[in-house]
Each structure stands twice: as C-alpha cells, then as structure tokens.
N, C-alpha and C. Protein backbone atom coordinates (compact mmCIF):
# COMPACT_ATOMS: atom_id res chain seq x y z
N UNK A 1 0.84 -1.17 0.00
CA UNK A 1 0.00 0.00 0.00
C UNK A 1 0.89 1.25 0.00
N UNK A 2 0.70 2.20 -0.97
CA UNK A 2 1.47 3.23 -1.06
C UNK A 2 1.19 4.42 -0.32
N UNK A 3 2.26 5.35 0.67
CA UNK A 3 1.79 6.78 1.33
C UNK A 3 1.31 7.48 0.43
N UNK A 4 0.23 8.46 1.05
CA UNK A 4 -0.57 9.59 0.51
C UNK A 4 0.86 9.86 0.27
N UNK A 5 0.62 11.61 -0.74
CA UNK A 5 1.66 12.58 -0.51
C UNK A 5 1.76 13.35 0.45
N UNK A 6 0.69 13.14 1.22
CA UNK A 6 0.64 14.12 2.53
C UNK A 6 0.91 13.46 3.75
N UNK A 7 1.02 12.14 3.87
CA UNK A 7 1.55 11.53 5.01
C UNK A 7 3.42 11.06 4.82
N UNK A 8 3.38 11.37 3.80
CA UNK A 8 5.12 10.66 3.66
C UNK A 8 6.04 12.05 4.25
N UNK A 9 6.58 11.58 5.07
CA UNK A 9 8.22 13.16 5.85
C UNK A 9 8.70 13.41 5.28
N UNK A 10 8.71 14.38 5.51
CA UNK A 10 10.09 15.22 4.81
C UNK A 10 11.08 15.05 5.25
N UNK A 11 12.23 14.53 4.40
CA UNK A 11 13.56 14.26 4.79
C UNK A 11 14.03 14.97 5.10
N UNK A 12 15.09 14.77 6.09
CA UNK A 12 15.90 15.85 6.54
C UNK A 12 17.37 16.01 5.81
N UNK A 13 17.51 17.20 5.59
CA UNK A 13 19.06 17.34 4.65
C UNK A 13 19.99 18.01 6.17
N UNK A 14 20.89 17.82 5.42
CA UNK A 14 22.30 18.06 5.37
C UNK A 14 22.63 19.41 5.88
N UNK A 15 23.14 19.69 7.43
CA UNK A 15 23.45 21.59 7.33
C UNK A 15 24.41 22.11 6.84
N UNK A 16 25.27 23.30 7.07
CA UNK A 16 26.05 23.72 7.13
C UNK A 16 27.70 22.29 7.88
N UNK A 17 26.96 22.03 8.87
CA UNK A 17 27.81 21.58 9.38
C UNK A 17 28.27 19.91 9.09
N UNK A 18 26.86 19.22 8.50
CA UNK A 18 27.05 18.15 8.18
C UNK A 18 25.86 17.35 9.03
N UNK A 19 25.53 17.82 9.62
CA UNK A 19 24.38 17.21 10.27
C UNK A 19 23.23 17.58 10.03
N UNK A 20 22.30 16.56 10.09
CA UNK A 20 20.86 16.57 9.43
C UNK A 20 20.03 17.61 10.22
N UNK A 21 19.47 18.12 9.31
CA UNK A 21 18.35 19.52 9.98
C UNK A 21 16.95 18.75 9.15
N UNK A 22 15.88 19.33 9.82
CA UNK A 22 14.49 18.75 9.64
C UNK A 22 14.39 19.95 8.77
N UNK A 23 13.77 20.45 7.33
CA UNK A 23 13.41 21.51 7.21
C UNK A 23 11.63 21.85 7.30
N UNK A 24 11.92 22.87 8.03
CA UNK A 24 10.46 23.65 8.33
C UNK A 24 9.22 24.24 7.12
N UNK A 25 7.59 24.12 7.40
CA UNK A 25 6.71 24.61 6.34
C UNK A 25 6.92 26.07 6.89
N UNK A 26 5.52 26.62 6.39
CA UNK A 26 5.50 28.20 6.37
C UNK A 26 5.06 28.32 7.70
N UNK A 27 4.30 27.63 8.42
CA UNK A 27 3.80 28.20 9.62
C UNK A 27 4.99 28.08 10.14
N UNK A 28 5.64 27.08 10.52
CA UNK A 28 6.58 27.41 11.32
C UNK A 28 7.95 28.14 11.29
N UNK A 29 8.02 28.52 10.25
CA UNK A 29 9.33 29.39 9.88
C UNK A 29 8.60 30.89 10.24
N UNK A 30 7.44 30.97 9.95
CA UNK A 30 6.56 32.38 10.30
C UNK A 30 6.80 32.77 11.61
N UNK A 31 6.03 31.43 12.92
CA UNK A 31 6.42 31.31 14.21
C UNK A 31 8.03 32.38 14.42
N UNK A 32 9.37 31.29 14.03
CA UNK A 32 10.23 31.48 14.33
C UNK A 32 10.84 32.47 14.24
N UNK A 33 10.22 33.50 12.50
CA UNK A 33 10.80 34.75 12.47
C UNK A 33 9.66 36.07 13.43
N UNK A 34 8.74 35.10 13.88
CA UNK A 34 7.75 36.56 14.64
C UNK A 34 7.05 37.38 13.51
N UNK A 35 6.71 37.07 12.42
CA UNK A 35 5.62 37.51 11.32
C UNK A 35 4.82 36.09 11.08
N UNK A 36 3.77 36.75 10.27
CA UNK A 36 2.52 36.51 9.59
C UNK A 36 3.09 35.01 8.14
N UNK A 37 2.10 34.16 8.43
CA UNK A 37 2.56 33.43 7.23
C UNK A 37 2.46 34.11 6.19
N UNK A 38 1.14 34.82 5.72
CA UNK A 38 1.67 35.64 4.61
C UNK A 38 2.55 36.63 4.42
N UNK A 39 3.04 37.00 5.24
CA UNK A 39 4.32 37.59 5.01
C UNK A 39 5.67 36.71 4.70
N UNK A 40 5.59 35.45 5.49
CA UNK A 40 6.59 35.01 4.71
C UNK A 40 6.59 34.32 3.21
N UNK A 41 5.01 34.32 2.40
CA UNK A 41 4.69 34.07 1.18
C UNK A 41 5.09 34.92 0.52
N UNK A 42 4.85 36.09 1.04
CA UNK A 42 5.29 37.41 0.01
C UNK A 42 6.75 37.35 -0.13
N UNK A 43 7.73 37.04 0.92
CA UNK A 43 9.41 37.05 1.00
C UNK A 43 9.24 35.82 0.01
N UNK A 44 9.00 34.47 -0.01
CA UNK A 44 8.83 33.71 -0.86
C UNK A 44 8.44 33.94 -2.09
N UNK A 45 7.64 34.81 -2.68
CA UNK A 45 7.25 35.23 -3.97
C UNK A 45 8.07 36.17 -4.53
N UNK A 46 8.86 37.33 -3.36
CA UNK A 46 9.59 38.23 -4.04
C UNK A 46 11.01 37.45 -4.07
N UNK A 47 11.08 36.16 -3.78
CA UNK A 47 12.77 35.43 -3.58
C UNK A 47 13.06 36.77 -2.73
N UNK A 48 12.92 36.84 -1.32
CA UNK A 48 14.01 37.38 -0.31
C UNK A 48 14.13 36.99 0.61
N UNK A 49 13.89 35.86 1.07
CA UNK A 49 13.86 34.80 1.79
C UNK A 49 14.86 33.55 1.09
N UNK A 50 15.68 32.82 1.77
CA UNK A 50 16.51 31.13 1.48
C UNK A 50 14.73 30.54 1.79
N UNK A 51 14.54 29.53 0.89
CA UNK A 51 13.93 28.64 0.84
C UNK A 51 14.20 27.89 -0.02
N UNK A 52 13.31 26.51 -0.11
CA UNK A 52 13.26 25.60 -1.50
C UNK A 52 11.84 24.61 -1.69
N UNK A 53 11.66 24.24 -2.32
CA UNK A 53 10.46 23.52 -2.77
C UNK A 53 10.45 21.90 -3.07
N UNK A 54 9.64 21.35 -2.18
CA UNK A 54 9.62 19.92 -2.16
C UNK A 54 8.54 19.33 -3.15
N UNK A 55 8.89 18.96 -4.43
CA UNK A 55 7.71 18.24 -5.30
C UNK A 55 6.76 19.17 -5.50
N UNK A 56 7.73 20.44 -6.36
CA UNK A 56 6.87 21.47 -7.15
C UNK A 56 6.21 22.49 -5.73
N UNK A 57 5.23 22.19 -5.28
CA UNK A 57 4.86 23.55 -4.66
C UNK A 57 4.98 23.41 -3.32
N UNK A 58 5.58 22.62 -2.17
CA UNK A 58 5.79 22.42 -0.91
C UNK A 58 7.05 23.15 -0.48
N UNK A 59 6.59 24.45 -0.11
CA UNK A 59 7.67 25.69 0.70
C UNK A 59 8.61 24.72 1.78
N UNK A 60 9.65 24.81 2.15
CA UNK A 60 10.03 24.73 2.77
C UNK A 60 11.17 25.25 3.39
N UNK A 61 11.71 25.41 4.63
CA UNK A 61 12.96 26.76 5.11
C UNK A 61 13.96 25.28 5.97
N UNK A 62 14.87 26.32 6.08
CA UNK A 62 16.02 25.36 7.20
C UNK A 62 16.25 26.75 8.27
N UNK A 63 15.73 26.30 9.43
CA UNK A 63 15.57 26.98 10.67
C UNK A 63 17.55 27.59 10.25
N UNK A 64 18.54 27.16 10.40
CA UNK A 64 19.58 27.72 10.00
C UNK A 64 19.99 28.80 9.70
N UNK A 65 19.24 28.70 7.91
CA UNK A 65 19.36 29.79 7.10
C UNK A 65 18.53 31.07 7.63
N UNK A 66 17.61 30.25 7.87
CA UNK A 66 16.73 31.40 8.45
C UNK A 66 16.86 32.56 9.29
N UNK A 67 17.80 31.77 10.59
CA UNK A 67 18.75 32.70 11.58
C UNK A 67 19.49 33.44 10.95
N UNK A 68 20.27 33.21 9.99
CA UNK A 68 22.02 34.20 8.98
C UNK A 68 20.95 34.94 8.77
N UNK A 69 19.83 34.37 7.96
CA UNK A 69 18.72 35.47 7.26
C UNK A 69 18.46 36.59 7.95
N UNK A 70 17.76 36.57 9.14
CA UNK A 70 17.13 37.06 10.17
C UNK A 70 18.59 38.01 11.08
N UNK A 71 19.35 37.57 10.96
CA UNK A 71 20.66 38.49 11.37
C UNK A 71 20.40 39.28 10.95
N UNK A 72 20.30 39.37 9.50
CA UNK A 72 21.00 40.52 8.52
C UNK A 72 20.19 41.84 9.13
N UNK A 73 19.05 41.79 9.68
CA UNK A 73 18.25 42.67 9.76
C UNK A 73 17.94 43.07 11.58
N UNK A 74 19.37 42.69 12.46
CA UNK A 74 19.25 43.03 13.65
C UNK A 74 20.07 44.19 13.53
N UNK A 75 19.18 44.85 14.61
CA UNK A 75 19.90 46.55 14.53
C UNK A 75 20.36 46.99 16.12
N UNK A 76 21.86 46.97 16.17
CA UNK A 76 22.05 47.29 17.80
C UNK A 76 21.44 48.72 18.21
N UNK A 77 20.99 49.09 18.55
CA UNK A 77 20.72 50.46 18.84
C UNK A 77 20.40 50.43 20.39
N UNK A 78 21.34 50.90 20.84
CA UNK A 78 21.67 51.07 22.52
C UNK A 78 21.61 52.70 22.94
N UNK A 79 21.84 53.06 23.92
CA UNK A 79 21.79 54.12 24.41
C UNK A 79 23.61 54.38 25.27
N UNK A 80 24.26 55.24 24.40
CA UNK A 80 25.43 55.30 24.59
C UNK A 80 25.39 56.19 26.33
C-alpha cells in the first residue's frame, strides 16, 4: 500500500555543518521569524527569503538559514 503525498516526511538534509536539519513549512518558519505566514509568502514570492520547494509547490525553510537570514536585519541600537 502506497503513502498519501501528505503523510510521507520530509527528509531531513544536510546543514552547514554536516548534520541533518528537519526543514520547516511556512507556519513554522513564520512562528520562528515573529511575522505573519503571509508575510513570509510574500518574501517567498519576491525570492528574499533562502527557501526551496519539495515536489513542485511544498515551501520549505532550514531553521539555519533562516537565523544568517534574520541576522542581517538586527539593529544594535543602545543608548550610549
């Protein structure tokens, strides 16, 4: 008997480091960056977001990239 396409896992790849990372859908990469899933559709539609696509239309992120991502846009602003 063969899995739906919706019950079979998503494999986990390969990080930076060599060890396997689970990669994340949209809700939860949304969760992790503190916005709106559609907001991260729109970063997904304009490509400004790391993502990739599992069997044509299944979004998917690596919590990882996501962090370097999510750096780029921390702003120290302290009170000297």
């Amino acid at each position: 008997m063969a899995a739906s396409p919706s019950s079979v896992a998503t494999p986990p790849v390969p990080d930076r480091n060599g060890d396997f990372e689970q990669p994340v859908d949209v809700k939860t990469a949304a969760r992790f960056l503190g916005v709106s899933p559609s907001l991260v559709y729109a970063y997904v539609e304009r490509k400004q977001i790391p993502h990739f696509r599992m069997m044509g239309r299944a979004i998917r992120f690596r919590l990882s990239e996501l962090e370097v991502w999510r750096q780029q846009f921390h702003v120290n602003g302290g009170i000297r």
